[in-house]
Protein backbone atom coordinates (compact mmCIF):
# COMPACT_ATOMS: atom_id res chain seq x y z
CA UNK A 1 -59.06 309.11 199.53
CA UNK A 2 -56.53 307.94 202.02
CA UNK A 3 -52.97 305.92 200.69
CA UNK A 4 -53.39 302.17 200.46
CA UNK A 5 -51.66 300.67 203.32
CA UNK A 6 -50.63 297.41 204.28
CA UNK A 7 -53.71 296.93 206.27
CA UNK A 8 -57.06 297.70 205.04
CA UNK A 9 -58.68 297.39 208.20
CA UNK A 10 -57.60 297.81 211.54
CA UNK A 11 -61.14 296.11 212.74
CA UNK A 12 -59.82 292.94 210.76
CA UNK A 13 -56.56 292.75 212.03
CA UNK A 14 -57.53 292.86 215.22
CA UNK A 15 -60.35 290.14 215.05
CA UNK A 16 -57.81 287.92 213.06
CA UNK A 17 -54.75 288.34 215.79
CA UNK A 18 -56.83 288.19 219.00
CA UNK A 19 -59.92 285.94 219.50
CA UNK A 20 -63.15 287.15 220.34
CA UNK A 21 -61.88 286.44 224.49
CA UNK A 22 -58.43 287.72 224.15
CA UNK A 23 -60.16 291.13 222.62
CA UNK A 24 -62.70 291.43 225.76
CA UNK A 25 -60.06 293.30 228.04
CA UNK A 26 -57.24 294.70 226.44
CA UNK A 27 -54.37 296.62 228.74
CA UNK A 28 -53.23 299.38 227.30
CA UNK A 29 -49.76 299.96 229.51
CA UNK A 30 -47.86 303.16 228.22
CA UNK A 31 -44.60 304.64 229.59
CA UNK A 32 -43.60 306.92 226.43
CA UNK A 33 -44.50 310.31 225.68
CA UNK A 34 -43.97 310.41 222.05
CA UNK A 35 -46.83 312.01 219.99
CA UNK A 36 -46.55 309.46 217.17
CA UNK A 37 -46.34 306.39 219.91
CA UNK A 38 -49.43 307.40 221.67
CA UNK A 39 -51.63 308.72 217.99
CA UNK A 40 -51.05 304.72 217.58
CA UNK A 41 -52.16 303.68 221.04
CA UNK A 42 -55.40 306.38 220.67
CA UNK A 43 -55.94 304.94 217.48
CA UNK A 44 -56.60 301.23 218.67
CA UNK A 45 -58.09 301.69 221.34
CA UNK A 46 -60.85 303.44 219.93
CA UNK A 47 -60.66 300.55 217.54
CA UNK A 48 -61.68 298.43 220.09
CA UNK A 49 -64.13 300.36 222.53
CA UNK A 50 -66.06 300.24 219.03
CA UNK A 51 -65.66 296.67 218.51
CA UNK A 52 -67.21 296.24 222.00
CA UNK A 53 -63.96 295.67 223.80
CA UNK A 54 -63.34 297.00 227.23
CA UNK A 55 -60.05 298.92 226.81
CA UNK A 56 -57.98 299.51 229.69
CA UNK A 57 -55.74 302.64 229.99
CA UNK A 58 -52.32 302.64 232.47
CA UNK A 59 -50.28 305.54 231.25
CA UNK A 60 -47.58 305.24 233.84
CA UNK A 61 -45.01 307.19 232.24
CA UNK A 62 -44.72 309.49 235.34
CA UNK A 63 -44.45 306.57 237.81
CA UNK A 64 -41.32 304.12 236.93
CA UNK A 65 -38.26 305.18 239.30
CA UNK A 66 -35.87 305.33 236.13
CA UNK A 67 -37.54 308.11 233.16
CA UNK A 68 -38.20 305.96 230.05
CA UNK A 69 -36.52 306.76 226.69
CA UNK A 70 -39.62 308.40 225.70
CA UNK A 71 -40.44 310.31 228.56
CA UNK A 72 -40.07 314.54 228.93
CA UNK A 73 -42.49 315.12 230.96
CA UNK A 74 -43.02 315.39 234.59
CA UNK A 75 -46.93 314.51 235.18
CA UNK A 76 -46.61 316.50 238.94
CA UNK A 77 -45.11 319.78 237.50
CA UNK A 78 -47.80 319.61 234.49
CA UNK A 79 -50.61 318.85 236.88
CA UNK A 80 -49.34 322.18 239.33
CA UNK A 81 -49.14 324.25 236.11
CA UNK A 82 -51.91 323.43 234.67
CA UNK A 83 -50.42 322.35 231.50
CA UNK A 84 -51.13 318.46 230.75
CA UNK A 85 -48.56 316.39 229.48
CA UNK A 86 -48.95 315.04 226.34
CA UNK A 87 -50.44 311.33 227.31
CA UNK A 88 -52.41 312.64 230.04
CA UNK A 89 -54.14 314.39 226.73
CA UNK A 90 -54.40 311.34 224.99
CA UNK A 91 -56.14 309.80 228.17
CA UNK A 92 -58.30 312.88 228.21
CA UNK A 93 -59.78 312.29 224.75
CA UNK A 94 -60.21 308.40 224.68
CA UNK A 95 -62.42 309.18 228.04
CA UNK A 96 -64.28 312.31 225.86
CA UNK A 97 -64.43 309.62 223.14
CA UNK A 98 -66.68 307.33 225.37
CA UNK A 99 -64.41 305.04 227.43
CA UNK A 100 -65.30 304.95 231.10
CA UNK A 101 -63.43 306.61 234.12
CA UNK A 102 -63.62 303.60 235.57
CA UNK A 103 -61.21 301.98 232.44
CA UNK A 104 -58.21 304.55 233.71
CA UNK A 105 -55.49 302.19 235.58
CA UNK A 106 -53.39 303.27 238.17
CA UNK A 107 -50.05 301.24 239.83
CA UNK A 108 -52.07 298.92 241.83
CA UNK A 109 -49.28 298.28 244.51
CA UNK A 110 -49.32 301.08 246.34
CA UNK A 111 -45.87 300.25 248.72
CA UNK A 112 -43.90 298.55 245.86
CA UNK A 113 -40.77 296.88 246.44
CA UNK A 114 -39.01 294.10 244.20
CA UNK A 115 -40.75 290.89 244.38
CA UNK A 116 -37.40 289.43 243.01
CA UNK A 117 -33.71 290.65 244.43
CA UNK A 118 -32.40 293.45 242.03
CA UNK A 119 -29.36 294.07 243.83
CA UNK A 120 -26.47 295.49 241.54
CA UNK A 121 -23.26 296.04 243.91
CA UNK A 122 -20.38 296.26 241.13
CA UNK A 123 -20.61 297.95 237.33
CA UNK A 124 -21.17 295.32 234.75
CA UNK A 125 -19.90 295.38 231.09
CA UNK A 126 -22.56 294.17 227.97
CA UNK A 127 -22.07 290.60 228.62
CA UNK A 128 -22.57 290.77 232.07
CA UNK A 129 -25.99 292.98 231.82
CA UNK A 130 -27.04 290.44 228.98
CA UNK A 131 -26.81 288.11 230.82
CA UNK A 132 -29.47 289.66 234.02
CA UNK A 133 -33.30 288.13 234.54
CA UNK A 134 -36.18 288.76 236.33
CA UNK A 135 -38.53 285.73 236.61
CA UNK A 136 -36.82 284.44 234.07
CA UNK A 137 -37.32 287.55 231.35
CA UNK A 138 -34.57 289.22 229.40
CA UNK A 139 -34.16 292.38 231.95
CA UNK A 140 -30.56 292.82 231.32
CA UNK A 141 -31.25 292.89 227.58
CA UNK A 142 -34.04 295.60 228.10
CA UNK A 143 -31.81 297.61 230.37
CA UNK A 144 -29.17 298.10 227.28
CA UNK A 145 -32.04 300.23 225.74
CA UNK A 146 -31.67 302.66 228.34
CA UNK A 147 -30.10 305.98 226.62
CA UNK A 148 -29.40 307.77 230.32
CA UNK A 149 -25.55 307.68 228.53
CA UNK A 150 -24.72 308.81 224.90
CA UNK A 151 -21.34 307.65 224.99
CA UNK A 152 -21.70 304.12 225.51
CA UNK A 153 -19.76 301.72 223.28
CA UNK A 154 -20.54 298.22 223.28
CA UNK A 155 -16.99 296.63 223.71
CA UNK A 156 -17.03 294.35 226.76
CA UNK A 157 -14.15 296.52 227.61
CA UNK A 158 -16.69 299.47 228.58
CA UNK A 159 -18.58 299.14 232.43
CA UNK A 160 -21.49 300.84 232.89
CA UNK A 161 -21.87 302.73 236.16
CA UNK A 162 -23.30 300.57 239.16
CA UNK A 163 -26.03 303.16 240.04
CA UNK A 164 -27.55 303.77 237.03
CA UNK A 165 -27.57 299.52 236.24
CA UNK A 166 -29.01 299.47 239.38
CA UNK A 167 -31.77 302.33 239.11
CA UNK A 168 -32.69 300.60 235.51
CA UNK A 169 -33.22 297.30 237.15
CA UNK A 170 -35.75 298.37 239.94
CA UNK A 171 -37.41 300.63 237.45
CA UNK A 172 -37.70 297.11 234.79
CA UNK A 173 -39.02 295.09 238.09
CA UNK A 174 -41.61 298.28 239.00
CA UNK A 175 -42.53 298.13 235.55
CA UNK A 176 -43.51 294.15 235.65
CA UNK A 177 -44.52 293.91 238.99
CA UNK A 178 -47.09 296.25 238.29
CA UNK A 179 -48.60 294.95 235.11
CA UNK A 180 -48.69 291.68 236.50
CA UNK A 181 -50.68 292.71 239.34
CA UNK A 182 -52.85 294.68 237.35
CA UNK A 183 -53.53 291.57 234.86
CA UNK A 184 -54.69 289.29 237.74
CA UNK A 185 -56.56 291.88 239.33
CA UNK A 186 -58.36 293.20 236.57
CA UNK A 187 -58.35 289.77 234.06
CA UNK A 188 -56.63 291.32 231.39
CA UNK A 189 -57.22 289.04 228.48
CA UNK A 190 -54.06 291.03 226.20
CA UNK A 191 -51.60 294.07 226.45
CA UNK A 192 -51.00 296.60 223.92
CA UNK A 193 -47.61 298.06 224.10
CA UNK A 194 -45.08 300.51 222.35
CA UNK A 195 -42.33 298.61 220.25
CA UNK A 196 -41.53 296.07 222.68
CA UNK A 197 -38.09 296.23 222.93
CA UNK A 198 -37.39 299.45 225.46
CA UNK A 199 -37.11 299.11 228.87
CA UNK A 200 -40.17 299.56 230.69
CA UNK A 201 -42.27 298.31 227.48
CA UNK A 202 -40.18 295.19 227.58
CA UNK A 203 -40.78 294.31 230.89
CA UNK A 204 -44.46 294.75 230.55
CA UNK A 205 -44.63 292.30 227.66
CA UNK A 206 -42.81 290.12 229.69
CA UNK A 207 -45.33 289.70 232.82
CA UNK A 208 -47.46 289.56 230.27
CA UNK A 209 -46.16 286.47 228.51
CA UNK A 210 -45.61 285.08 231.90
CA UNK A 211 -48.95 285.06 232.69
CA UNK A 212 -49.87 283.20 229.42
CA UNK A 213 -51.73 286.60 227.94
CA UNK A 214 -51.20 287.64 224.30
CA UNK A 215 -49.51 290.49 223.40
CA UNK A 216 -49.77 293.07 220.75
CA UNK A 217 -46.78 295.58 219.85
CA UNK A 218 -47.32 299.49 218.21
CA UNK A 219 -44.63 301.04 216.74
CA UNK A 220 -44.18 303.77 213.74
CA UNK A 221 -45.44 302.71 209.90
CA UNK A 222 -44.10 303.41 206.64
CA UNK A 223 -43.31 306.55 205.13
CA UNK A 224 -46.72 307.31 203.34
CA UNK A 225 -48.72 305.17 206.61
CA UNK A 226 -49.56 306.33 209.99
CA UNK A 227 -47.92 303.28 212.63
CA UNK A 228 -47.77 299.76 212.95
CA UNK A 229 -49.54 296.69 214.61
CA UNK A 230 -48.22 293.31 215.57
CA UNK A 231 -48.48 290.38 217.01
CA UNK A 232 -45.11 289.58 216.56
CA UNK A 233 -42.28 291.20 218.43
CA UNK A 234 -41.14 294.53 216.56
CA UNK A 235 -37.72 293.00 215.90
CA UNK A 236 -38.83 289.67 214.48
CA UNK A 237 -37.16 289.95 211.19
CA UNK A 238 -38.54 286.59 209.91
CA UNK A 239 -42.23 287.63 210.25
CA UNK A 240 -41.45 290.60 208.79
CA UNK A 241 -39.77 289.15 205.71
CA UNK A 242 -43.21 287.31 205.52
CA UNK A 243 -45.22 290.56 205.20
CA UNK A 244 -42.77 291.74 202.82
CA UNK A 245 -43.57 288.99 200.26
CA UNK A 246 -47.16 288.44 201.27
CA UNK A 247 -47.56 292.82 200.29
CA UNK A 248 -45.48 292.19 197.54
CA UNK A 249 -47.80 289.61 196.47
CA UNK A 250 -51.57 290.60 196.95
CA UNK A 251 -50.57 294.41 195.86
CA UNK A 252 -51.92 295.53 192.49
CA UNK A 253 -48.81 294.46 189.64
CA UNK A 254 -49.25 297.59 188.31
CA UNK A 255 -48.78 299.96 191.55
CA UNK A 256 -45.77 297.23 193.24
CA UNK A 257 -42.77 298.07 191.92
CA UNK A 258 -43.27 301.96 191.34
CA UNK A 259 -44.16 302.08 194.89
CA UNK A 260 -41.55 300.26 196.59
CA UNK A 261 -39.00 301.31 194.13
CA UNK A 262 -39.59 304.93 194.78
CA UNK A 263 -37.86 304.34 198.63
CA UNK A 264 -34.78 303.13 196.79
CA UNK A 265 -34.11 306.32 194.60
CA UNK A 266 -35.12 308.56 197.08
CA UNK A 267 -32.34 307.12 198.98
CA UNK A 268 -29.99 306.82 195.90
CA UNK A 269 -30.61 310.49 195.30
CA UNK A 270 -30.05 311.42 198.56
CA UNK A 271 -33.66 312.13 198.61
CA UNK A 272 -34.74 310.08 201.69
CA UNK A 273 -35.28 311.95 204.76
CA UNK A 274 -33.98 309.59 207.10
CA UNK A 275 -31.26 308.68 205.61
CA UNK A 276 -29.81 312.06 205.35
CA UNK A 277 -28.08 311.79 208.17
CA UNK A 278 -25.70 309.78 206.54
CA UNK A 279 -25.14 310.84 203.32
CA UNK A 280 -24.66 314.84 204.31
CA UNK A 281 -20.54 314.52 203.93
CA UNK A 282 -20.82 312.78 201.07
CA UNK A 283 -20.85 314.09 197.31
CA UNK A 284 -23.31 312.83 195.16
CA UNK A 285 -21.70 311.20 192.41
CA UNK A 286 -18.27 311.12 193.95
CA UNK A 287 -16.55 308.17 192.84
CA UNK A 288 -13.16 305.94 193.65
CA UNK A 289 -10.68 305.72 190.58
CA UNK A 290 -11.75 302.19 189.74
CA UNK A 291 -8.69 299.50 189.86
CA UNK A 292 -7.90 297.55 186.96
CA UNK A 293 -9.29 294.51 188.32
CA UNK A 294 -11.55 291.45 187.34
CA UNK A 295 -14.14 291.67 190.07
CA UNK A 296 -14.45 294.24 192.75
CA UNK A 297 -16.10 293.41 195.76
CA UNK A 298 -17.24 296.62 198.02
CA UNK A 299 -17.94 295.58 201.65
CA UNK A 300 -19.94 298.18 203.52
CA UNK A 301 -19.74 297.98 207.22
CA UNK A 302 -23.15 297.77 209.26
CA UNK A 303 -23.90 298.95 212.46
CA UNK A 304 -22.56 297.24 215.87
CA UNK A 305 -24.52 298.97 218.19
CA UNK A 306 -27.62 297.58 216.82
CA UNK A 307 -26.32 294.23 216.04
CA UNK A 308 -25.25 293.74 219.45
CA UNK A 309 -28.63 293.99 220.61
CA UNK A 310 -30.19 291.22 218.11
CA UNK A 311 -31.70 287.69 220.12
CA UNK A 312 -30.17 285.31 217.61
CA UNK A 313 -29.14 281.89 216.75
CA UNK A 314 -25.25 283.29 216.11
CA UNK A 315 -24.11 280.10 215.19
CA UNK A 316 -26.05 280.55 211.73
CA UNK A 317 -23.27 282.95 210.39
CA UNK A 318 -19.56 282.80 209.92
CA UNK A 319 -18.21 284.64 213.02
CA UNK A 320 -19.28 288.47 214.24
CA UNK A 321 -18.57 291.23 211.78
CA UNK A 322 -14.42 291.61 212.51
CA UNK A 323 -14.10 287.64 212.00
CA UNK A 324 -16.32 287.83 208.75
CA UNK A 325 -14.41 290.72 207.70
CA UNK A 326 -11.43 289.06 207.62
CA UNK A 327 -12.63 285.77 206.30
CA UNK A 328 -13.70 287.44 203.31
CA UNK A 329 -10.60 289.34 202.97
CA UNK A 330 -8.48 286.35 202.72
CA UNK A 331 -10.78 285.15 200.51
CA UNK A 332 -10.48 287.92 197.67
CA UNK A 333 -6.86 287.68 198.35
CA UNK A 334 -7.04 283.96 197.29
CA UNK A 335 -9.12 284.63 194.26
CA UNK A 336 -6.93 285.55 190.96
CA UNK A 337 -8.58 289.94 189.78
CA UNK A 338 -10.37 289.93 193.17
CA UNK A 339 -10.26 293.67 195.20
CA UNK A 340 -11.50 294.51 198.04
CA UNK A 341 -13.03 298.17 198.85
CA UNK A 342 -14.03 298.17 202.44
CA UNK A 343 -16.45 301.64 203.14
CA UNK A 344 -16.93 302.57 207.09
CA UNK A 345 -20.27 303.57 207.56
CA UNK A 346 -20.63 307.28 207.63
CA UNK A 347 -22.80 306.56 211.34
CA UNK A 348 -18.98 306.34 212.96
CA UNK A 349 -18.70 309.98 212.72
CA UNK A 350 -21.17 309.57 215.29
CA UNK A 351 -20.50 306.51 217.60
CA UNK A 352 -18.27 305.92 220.80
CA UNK A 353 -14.04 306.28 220.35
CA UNK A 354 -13.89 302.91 221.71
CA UNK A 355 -16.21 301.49 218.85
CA UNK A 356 -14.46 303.55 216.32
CA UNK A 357 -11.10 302.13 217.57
CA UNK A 358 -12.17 298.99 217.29
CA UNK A 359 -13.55 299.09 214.41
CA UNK A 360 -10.58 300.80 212.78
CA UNK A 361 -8.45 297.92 214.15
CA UNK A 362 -10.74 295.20 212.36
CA UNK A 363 -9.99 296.85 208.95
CA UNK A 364 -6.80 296.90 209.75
CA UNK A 365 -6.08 293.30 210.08
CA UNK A 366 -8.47 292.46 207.28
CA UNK A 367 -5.97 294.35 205.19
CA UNK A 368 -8.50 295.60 202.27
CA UNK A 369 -6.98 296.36 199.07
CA UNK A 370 -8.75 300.21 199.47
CA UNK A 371 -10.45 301.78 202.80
CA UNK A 372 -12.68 304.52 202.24
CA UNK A 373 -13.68 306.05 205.96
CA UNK A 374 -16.68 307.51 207.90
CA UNK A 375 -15.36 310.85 206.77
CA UNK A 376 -14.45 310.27 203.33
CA UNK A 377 -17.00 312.78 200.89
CA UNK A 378 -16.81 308.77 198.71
CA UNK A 379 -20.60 308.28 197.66
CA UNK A 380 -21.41 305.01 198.94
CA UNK A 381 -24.33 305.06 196.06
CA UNK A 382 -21.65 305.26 192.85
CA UNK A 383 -19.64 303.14 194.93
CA UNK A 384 -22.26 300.80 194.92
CA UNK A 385 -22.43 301.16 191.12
CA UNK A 386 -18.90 300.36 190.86
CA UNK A 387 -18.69 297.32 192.70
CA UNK A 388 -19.49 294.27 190.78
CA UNK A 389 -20.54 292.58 193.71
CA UNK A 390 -21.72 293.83 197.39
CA UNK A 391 -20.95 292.29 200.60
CA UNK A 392 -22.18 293.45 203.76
CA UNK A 393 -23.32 291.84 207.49
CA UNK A 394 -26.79 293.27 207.40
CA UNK A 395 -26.69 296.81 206.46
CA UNK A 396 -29.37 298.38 204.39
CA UNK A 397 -26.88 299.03 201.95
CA UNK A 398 -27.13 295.05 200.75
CA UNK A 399 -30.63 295.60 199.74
CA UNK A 400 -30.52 298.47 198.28
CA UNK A 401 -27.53 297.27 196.11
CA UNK A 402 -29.92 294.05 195.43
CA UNK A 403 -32.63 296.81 193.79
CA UNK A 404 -29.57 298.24 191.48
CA UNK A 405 -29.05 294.70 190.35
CA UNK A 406 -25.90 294.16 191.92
CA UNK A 407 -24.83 289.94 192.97
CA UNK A 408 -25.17 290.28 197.18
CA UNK A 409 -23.81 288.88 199.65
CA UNK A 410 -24.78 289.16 203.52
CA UNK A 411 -23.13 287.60 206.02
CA UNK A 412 -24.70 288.87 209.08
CA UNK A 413 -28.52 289.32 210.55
CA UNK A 414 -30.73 291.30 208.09
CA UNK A 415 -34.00 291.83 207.45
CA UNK A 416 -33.73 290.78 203.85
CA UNK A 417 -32.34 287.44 203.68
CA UNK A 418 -35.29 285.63 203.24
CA UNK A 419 -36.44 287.70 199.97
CA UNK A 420 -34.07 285.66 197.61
CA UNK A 421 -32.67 289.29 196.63
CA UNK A 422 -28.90 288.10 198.74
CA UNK A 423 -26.97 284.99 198.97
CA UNK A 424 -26.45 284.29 203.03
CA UNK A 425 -23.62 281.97 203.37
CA UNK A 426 -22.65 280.11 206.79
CA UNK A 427 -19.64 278.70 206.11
CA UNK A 428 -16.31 280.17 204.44
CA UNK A 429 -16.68 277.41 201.82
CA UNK A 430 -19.64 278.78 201.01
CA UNK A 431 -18.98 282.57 201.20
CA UNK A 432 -16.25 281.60 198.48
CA UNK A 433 -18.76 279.80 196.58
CA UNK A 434 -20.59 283.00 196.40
CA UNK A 435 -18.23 285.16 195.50
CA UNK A 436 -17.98 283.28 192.09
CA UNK A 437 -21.51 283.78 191.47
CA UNK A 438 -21.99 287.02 189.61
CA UNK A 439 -25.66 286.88 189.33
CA UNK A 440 -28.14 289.18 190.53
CA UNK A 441 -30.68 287.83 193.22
CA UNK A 442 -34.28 288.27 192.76
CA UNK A 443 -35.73 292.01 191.91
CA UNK A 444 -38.89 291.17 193.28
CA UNK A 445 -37.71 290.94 196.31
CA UNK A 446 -35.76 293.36 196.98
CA UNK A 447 -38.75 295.87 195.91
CA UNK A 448 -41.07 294.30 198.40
CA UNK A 449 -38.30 295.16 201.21
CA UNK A 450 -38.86 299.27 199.73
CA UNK A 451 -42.74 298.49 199.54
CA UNK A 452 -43.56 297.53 203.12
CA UNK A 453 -40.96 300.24 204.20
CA UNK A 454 -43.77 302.91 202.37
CA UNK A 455 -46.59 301.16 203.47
CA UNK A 456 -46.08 299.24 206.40
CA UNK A 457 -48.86 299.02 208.72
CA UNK A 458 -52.09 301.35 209.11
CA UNK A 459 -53.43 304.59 208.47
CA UNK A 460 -55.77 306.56 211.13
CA UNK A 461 -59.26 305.65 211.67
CA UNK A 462 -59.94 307.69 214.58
CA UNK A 463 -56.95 310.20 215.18
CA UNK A 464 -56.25 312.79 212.76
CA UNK A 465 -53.23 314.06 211.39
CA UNK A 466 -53.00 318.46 212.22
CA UNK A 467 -50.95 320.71 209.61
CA UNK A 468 -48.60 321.29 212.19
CA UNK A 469 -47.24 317.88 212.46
CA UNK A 470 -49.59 316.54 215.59
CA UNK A 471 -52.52 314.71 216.13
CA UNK A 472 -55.74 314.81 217.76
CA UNK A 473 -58.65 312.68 219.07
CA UNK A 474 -61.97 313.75 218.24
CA UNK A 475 -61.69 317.37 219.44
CA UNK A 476 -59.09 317.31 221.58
CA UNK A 477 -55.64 317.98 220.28
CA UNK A 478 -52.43 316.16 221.56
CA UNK A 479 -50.80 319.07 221.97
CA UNK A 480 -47.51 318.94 224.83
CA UNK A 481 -47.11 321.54 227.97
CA UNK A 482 -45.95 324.51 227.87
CA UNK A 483 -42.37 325.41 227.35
CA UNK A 484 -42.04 326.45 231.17
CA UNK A 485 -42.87 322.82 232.03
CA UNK A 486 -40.73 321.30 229.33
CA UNK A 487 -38.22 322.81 230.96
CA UNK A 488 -38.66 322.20 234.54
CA UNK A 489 -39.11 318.19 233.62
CA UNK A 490 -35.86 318.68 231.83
CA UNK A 491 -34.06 320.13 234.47
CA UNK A 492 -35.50 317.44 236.60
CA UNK A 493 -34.17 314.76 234.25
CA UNK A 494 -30.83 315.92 233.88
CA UNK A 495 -30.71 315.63 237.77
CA UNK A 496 -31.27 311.83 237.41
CA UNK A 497 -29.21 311.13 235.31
CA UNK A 498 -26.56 312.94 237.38
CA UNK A 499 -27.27 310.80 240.21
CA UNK A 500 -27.16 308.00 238.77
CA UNK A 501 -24.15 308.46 236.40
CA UNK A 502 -21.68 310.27 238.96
């Protein structure tokens, strides 16, 4: 017997999310090559050719002018060889699996050109790209996805290169031009897409909202699930806040908490897969020589890069992460036994100089009583157990803390400040306010944030799992090409990005 997941039905998530209409024609628009991306696509689909729906399929990852992020394969070169590339696979075996030919969807504007001016004549930094539209939808947001660079900090002080703004533009505007063509000419009644939030799949949500059709988003599960289905955007923290108490709530009290506790000490181990990443310089167990103090507060820096990209009400919290920093470091100072430990995320071993500068410079004015860096061996974990309360602007850390039964405090975007496990302040009155409080938040809630992250979403109905780490489709596997075409597509998209970097 399979693992409980979330969902115990994808049949009845999909009748309860789309009405009987919105089901009849669903658009399945892919530009990714990722095996576990298109296993999820494969999987509903042949959900809903079963359901009597009349899927249709537009894998178009070899057609946008710019690669996507999850492209690595060039369709031509695998065609010529003889080797298919991994979605032209996946199309192979939904059509073996019983959907017509006919359901196959190609660009339908042969001779395409912007409908809209995308003219870029000048590099742009983040504020300025923000700030781009087409028809009125977030392009500019969508074309900070792109991962053409791997050096790119997010300071306003960093431009991004003119041709490669420019290239990501057309290829956003090829992307929506031709799924809203293809919805009027075929009346697509919804669109499935991958995670919503990259560049081609954002822009294909977008013509879809724009011509009033629903939209439903895939995207990876939990640890012990196979992926996920929405009909919210991927990234809409509230909703899934909502799933985390609603799983919390209808799972069996005597499974919940040894379920979802499990993520946190896998993590507090150093057990946790993908989380090793960060804890690999550290020494578990490795502790600070505690001050003599009445209350110290350990602030553990989140991620910029992601919060940058966040569609927010910003006014909700006290100031971005440098201002909140320092607000709360004037506010231990002010408080008679209060210390301040500030830990850099280990991630900055990673990230841009100019984002590690910055960031340096923040905890520098904020003045913290100790600093532990992104290279210190420091593990965050006993640090954690030190601290008598835990401040962070959204990191995972402030959950995680909640589940050791540590008093939190976030002041930034999370996706656990809805679970009454962390106080959320908006105003420096009230961020001292909580700093008096030295009461745990609520358990509960903090293990239905590890819960949903095991069993978020669905398990196969259709695709299977191989030994090897793929998938497969009735009897055809979703194997990739060969290595010979691997590497020719490679080749071929390290020549883009050349061009449109230089």
């Amino acid at each position: 017997m399979g693992v409980r997941a979330e969902h115990d039905s994808l049949e009845v998530f999909l009748k309860g999310a789309l009405s009987d209409d919105a089901r009849s024609r669903v658009l399945f628009v892919s530009f990714t090559q990722w095996g576990f991306a298109l296993a999820a696509l494969a999987d509903t689909a042949a959900c809903l050719s079963r359901m009597g729906s009349e899927p249709v399929l537009a894998f178009w990852g070899g057609s946008t002018p710019m690669h996507d992020t999850g492209w690595s394969t060039n369709h031509t070169i695998a065609r010529i060889l003889r080797s298919p590339a991994r979605d032209q696979r996946v199309r192979e075996a939904l059509l073996a699996g019983g959907i017509p030919r006919s359901a196959v969807a190609k660009p339908p504007i042969r001779h395409w050109r912007p409908s809209q001016p995308v003219n870029i004549d000048r590099a742009l930094n983040r504020s300025e790209i923000k700030a781009l539209e087409y028809y009125g939808s977030p392009m500019g947001r969508a074309m900070l996805q792109v991962r053409t660079l791997t050096d790119t900090p997010v300071t306003d002080a960093y431009y991004w290169p003119r041709r490669l703004l420019h290239l990501a533009a057309r290829s956003y505007a090829y992307a929506y031009d031709q799924t809203a063509q293809l919805i009027r000419e075929r009346g697509i009644t919804a669109v499935a897409v991958y995670n919503g939030r990259f560049l081609h799949d954002r822009a294909a949500s977008a013509a879809a909202q724009a011509a009033g059709v629903p939209v439903l988003y895939y995207d990876t599960g939990g640890i012990d699930t196979d992926f996920d289905l929405t009909d919210s955007v991927t990234h809409d923290w509230t909703d899934l806040q909502r799933r985390m108490l609603s799983l919390y709530d209808t799972w069996p009290a005597d499974e919940r908490d040894e379920v979802g506790g499990s993520w946190f000490t896998d993590r507090l181990n150093h057990k946790a897969p993908d989380n090793a990443l960060f804890v690999e310089a550290q020494e578990r167990g490795t502790s600070i020589e505690r001050p003599d103090t009445k209350c110290l507060v350990a602030y553990f820096s989140s991620s910029g890069d992601e919060i940058a990209e966040l569609e927010l009400d910003w006014s909700q919290f006290i100031g971005d992460q440098p201002d909140a920093l320092r607000i709360l470091a004037d506010l231990c100072r002010e408080k008679d036994g209060y210390t301040l430990v500030i830990r850099s995320h280990p991630h900055k071993r990673m990230k841009p100089k100019l984002d590690v500068e910055e960031w340096h410079a923040a905890v520098a004015q904020a003045r913290p009583d100790i600093h532990i860096d992104e290279h210190s061996p420091i593990d965050s974990y006993e640090l954690m157990r030190q601290a008598d309360i835990v401040v962070t602007y959204g990191s995972t850390t402030g959950v995680e803390a909640a589940f050791a039964g540590k008093p939190v405090i976030v002041l930034g975007p999370s996706a656990y400040d809805q679970l009454g496990c962390a106080a959320l302040p908006h105003t420096p009155a009230e961020l001292s306010e909580a700093l008096d409080n030295l009461e745990p938040g609520s358990w509960p809630g903090a293990v239905s944030y590890g819960l949903m992250m095991r069993r978020r979403g669905f398990t196969y109905e259709s695709v299977t799992r191989l030994p090897g780490g793929g998938h497969a489709l009735g009897d055809v596997e979703f194997e990739d090409s060969r290595p010979l075409v691997r590497h020719i597509s490679h080749l071929l998209g390290r020549l883009q990005k050349w061009k449109s970097t230089r």
